[in-house]
PDB file of N, CA and C in Angstrom:
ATOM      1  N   UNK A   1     116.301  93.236  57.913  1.00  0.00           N
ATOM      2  CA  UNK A   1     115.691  93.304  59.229  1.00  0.00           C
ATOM      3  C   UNK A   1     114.414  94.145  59.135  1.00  0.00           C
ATOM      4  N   UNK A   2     113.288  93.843  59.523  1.00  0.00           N
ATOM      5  CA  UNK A   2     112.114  94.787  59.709  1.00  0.00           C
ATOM      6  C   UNK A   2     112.094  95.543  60.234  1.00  0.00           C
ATOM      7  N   UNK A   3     111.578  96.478  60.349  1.00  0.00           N
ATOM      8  CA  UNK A   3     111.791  97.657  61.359  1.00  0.00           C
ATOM      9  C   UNK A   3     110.651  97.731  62.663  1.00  0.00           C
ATOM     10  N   UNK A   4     110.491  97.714  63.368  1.00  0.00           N
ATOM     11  CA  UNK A   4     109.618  98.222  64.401  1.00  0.00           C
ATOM     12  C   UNK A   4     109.017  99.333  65.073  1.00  0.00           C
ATOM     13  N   UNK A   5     107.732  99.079  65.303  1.00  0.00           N
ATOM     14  CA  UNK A   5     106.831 100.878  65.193  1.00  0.00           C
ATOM     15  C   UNK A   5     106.825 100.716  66.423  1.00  0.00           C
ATOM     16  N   UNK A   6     106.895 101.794  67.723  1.00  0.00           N
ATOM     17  CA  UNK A   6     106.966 101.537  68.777  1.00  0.00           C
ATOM     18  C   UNK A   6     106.348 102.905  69.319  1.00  0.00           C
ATOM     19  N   UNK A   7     105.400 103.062  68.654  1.00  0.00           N
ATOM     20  CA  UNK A   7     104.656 104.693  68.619  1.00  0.00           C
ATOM     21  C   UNK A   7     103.297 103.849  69.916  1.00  0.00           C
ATOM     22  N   UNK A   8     102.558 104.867  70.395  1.00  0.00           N
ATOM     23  CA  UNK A   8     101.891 104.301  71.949  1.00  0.00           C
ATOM     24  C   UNK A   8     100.926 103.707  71.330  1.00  0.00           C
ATOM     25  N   UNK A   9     100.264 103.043  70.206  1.00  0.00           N
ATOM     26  CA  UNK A   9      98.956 102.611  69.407  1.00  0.00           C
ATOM     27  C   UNK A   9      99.051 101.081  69.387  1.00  0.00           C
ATOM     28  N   UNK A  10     100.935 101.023  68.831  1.00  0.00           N
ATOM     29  CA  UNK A  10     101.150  99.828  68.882  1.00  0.00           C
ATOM     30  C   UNK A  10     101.920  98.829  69.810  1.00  0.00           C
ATOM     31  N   UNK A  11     102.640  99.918  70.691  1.00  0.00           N
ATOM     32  CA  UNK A  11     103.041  99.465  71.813  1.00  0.00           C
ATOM     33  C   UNK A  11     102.342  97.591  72.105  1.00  0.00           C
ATOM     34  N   UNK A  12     101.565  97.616  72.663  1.00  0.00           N
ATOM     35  CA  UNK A  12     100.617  96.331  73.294  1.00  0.00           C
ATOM     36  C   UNK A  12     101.006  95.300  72.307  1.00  0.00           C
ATOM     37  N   UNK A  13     101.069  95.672  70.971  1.00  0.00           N
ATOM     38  CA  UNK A  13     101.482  94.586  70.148  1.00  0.00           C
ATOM     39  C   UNK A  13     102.548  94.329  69.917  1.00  0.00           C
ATOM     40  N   UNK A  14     103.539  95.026  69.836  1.00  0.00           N
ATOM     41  CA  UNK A  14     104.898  94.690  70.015  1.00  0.00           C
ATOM     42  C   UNK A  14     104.893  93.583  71.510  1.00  0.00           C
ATOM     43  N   UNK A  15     104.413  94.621  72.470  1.00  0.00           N
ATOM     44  CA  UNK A  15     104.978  93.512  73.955  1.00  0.00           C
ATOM     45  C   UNK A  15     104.358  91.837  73.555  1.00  0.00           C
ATOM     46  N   UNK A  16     102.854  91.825  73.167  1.00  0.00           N
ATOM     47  CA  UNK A  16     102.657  90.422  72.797  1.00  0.00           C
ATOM     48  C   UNK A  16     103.918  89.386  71.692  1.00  0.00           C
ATOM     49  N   UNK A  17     104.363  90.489  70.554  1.00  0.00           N
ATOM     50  CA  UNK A  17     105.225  90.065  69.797  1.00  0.00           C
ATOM     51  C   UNK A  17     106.664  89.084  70.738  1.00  0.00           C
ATOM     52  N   UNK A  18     106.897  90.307  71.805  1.00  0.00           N
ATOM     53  CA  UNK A  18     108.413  90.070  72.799  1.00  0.00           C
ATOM     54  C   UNK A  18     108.147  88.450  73.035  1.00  0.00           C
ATOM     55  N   UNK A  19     106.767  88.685  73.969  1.00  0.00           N
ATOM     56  CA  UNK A  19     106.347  87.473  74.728  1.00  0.00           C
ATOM     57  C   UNK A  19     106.250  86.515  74.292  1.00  0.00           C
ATOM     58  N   UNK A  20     105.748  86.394  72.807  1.00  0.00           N
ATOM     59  CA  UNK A  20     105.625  84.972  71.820  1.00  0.00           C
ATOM     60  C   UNK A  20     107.080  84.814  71.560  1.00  0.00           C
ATOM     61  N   UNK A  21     107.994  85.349  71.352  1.00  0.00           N
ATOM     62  CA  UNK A  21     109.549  85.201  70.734  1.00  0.00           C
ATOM     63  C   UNK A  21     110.053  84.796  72.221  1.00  0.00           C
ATOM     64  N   UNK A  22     110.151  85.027  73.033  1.00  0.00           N
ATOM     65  CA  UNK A  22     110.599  84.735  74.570  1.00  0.00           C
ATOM     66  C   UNK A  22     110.522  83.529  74.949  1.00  0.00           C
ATOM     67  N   UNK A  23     108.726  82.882  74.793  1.00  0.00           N
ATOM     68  CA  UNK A  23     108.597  82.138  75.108  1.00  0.00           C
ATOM     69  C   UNK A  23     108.998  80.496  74.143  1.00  0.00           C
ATOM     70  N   UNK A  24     109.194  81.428  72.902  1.00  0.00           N
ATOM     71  CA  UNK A  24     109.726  79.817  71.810  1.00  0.00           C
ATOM     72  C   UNK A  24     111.435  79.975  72.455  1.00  0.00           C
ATOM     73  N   UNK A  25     111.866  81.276  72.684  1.00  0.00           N
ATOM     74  CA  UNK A  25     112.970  80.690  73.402  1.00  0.00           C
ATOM     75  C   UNK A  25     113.479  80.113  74.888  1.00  0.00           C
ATOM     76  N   UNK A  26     112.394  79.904  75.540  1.00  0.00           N
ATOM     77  CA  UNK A  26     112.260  79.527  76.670  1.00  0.00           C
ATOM     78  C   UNK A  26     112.753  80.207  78.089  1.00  0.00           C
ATOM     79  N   UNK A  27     112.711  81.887  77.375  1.00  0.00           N
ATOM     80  CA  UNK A  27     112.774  82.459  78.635  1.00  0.00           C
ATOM     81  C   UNK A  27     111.690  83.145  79.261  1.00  0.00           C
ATOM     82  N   UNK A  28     110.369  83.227  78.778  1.00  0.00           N
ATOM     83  CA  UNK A  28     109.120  83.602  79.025  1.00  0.00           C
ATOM     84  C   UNK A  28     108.910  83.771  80.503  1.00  0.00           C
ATOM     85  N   UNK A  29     109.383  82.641  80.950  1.00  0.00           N
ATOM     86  CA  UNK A  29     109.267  82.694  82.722  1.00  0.00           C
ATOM     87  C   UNK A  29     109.708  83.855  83.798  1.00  0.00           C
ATOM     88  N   UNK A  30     110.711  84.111  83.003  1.00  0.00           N
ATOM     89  CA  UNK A  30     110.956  85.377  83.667  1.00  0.00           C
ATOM     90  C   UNK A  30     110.135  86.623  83.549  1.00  0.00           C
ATOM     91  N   UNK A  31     109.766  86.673  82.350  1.00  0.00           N
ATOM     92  CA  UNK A  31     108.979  87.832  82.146  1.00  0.00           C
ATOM     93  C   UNK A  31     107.365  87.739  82.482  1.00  0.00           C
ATOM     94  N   UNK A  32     107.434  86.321  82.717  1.00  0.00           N
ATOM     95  CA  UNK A  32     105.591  86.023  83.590  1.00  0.00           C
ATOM     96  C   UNK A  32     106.121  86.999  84.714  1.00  0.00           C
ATOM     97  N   UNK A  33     106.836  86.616  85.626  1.00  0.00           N
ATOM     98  CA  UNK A  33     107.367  87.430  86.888  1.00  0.00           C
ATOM     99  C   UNK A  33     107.336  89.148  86.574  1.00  0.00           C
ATOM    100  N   UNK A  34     108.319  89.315  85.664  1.00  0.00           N
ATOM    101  CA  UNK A  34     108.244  90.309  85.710  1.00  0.00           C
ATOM    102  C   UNK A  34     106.707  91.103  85.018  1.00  0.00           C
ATOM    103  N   UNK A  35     105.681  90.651  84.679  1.00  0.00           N
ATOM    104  CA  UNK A  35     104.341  91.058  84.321  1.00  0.00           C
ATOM    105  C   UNK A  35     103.151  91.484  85.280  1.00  0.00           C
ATOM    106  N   UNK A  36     103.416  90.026  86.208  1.00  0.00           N
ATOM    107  CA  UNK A  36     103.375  90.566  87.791  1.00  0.00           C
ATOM    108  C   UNK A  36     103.682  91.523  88.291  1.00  0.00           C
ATOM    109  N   UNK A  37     104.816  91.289  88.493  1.00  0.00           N
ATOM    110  CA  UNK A  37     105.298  92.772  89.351  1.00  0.00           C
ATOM    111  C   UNK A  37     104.846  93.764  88.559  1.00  0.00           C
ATOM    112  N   UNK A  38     104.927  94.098  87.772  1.00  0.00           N
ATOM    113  CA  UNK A  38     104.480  95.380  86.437  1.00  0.00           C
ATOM    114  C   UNK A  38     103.086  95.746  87.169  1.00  0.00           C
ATOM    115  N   UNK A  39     101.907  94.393  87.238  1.00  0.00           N
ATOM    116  CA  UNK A  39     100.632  95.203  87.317  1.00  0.00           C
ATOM    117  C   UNK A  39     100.664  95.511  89.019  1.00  0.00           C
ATOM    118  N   UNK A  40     101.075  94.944  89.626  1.00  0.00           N
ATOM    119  CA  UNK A  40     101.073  95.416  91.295  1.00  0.00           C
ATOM    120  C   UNK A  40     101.708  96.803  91.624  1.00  0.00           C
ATOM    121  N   UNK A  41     102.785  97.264  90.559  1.00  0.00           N
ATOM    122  CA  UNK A  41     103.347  98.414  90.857  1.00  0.00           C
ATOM    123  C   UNK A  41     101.819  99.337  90.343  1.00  0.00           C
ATOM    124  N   UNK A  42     101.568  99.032  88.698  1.00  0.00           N
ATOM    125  CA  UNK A  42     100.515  99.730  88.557  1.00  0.00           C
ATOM    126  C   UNK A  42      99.469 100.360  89.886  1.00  0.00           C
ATOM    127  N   UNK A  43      98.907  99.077  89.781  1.00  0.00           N
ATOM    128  CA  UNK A  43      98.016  99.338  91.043  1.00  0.00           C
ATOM    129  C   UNK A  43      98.182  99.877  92.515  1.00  0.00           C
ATOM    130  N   UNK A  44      99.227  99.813  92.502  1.00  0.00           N
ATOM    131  CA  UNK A  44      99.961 100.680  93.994  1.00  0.00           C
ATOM    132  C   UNK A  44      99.783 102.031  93.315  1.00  0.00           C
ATOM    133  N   UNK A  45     100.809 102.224  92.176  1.00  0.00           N
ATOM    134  CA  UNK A  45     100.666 103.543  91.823  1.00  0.00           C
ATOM    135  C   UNK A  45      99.392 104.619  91.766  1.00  0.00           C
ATOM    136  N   UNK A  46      98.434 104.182  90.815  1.00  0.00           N
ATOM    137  CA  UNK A  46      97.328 104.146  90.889  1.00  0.00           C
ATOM    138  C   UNK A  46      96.189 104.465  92.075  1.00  0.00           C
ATOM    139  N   UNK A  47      96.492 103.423  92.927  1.00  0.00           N
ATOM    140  CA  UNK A  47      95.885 103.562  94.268  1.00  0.00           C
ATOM    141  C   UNK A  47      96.422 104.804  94.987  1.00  0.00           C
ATOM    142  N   UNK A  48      97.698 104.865  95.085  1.00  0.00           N
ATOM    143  CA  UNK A  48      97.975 106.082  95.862  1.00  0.00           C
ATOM    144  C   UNK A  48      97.800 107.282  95.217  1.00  0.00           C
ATOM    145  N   UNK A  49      97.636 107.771  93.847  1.00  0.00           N
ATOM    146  CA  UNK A  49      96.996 108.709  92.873  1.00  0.00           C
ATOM    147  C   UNK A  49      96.016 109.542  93.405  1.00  0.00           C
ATOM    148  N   UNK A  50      94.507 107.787  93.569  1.00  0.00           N
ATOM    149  CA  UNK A  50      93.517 108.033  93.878  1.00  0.00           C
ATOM    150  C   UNK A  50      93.714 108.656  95.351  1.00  0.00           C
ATOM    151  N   UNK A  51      94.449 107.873  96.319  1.00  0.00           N
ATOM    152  CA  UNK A  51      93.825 108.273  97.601  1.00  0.00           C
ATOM    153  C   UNK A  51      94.187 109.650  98.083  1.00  0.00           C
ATOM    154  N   UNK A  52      95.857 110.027  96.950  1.00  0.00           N
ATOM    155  CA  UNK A  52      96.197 111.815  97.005  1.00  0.00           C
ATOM    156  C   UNK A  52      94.823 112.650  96.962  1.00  0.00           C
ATOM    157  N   UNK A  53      94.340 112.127  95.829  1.00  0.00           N
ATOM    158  CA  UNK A  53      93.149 113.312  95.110  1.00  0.00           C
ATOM    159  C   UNK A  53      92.006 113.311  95.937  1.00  0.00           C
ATOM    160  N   UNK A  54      91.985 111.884  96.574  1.00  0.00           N
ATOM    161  CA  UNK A  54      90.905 112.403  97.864  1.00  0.00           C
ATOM    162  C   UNK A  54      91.338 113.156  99.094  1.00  0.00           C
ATOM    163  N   UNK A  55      92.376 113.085  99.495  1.00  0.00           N
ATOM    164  CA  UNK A  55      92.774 114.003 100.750  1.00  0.00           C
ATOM    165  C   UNK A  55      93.051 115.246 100.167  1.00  0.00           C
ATOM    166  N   UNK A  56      92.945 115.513  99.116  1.00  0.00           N
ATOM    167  CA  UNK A  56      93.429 117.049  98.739  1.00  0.00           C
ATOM    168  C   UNK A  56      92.024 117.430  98.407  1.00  0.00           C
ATOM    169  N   UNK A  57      90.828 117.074  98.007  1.00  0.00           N
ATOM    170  CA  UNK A  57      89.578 117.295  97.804  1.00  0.00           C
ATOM    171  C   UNK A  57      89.083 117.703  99.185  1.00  0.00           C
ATOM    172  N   UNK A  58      89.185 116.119 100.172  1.00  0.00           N
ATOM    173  CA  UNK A  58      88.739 116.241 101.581  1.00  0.00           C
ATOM    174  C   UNK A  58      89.004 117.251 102.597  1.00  0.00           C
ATOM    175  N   UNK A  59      90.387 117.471 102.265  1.00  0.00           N
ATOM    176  CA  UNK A  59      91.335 118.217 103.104  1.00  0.00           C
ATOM    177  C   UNK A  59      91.855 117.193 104.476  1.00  0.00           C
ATOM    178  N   UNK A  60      91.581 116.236 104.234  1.00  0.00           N
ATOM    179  CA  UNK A  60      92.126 115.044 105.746  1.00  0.00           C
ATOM    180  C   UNK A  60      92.698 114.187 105.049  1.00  0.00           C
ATOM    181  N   UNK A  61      93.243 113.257 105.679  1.00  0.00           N
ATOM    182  CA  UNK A  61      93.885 111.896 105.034  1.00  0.00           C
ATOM    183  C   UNK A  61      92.904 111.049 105.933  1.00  0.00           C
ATOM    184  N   UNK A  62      92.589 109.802 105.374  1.00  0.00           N
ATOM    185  CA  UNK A  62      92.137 108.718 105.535  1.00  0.00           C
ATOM    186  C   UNK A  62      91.962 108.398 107.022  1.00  0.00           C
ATOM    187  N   UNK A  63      90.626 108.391 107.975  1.00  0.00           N
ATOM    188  CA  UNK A  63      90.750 108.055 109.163  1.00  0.00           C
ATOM    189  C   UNK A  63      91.485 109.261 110.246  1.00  0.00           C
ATOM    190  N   UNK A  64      91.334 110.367 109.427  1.00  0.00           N
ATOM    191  CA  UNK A  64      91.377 111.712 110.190  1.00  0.00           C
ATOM    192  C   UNK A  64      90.689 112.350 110.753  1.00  0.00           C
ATOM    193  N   UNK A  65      90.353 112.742 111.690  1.00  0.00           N
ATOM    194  CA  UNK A  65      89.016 113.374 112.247  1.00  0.00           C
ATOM    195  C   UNK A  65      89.243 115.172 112.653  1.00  0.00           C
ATOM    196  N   UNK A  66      89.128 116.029 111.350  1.00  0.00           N
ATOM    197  CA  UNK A  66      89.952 116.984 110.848  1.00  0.00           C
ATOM    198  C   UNK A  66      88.973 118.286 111.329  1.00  0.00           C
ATOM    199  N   UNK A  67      88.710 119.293 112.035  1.00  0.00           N
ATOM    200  CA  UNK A  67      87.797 120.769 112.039  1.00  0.00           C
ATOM    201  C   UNK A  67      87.878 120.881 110.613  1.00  0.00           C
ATOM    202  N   UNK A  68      88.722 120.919 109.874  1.00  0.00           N
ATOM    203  CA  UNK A  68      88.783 121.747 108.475  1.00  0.00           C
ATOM    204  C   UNK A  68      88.671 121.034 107.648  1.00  0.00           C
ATOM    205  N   UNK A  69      87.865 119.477 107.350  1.00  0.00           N
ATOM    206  CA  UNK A  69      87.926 118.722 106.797  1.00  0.00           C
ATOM    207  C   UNK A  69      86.430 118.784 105.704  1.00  0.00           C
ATOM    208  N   UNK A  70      86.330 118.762 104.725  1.00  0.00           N
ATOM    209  CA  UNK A  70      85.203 119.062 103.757  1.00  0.00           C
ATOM    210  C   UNK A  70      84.198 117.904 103.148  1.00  0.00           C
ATOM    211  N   UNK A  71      84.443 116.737 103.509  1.00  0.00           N
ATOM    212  CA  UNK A  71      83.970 115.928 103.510  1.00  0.00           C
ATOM    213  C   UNK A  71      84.105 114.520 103.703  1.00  0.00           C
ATOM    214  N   UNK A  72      83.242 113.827 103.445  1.00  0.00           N
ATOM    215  CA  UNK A  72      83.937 112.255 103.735  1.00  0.00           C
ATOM    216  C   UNK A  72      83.464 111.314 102.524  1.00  0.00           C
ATOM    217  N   UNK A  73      84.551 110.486 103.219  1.00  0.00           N
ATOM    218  CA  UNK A  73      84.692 109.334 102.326  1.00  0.00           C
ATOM    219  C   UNK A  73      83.775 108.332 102.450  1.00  0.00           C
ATOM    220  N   UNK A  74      83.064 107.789 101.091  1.00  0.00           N
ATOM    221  CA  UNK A  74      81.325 106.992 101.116  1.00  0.00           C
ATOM    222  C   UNK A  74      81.549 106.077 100.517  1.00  0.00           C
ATOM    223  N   UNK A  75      82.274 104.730 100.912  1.00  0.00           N
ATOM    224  CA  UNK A  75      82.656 103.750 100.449  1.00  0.00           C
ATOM    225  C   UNK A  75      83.740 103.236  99.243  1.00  0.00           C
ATOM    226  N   UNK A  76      84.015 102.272  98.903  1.00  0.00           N
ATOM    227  CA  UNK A  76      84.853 101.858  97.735  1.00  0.00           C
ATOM    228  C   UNK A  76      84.434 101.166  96.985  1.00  0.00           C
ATOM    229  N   UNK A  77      84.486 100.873  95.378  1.00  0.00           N
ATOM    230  CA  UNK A  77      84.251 100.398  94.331  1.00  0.00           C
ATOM    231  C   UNK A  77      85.051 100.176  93.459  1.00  0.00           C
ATOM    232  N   UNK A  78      85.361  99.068  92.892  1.00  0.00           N
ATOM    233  CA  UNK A  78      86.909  98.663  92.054  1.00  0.00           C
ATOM    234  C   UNK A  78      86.314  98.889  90.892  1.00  0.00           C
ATOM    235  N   UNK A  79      87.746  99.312  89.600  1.00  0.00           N
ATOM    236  CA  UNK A  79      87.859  99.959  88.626  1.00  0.00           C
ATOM    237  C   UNK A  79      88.678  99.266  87.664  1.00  0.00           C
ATOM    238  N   UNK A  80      88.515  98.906  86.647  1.00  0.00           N
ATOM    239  CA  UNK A  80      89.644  98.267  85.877  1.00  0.00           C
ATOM    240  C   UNK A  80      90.663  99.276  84.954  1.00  0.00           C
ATOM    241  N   UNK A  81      91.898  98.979  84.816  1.00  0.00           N
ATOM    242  CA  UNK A  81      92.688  99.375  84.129  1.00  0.00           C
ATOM    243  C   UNK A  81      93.808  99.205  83.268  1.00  0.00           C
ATOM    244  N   UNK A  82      93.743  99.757  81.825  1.00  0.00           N
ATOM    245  CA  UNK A  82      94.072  98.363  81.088  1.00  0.00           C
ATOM    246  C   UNK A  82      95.475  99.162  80.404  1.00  0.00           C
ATOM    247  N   UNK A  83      96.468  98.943  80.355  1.00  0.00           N
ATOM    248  CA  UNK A  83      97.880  99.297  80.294  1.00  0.00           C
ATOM    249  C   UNK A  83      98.518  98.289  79.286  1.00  0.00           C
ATOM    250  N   UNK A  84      99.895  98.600  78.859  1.00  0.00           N
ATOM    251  CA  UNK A  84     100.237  97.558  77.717  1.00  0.00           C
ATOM    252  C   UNK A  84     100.716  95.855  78.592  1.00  0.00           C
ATOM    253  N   UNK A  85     100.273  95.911  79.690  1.00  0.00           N
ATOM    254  CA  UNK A  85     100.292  94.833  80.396  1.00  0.00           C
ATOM    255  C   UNK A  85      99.683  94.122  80.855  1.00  0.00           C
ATOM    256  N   UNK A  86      98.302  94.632  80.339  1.00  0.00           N
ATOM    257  CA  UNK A  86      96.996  94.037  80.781  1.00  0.00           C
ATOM    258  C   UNK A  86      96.099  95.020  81.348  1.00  0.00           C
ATOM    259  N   UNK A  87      95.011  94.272  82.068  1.00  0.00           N
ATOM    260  CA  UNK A  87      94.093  94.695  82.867  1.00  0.00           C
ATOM    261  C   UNK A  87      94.606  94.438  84.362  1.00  0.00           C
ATOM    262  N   UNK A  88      94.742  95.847  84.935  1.00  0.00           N
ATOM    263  CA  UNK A  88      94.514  95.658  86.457  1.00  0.00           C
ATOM    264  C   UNK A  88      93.583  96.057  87.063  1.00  0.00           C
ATOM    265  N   UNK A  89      93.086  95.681  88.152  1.00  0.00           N
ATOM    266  CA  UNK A  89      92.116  96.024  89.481  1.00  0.00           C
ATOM    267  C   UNK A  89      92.434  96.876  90.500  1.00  0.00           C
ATOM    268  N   UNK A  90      92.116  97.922  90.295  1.00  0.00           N
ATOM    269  CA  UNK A  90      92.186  99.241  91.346  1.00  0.00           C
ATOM    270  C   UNK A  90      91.090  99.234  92.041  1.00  0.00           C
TER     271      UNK A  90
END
């Protein structure tokens, strides 16, 4: 049996490895699904990260109209982010 390196470098290649063996056995489909869900959690996660670190910078949350509030928020701009599951859009 070969052994498998599962150290964070090679991670991404192992999961491609799973996915090619999955899919000659014809259960791939499930794990399309579950790849999905993977990057939407990302990006939730992610998103709410970001929008912590701005209300703790700002001192308001989003659409607050705060006396003690330090600044504001000057639009949005998407970010890519690339995980052993791909690229997501934050």
């Amino acid at each position: 049996m070969r052994s498998v390196n599962f150290s964070d470098d090679n991670l991404a290649v192992q999961w491609q490895y799973l996915k090619r063996n999955l899919g000659e056995l014809g259960v791939l489909y499930q794990f399309d699904d579950f790849e999905s869900q993977a990057h939407g959690i990302i990006k939730r996660l992610m998103q709410d990260c970001v929008n912590e670190e701005f209300a703790l910078q700002v001192r308001a949350e989003r659409y607050e109209h705060a006396p003690h509030r330090l600044d504001e928020r000057q639009g949005t701009y998407e970010r890519n982010f690339t995980t052993t599951f791909g690229t997501s859009r934050i």
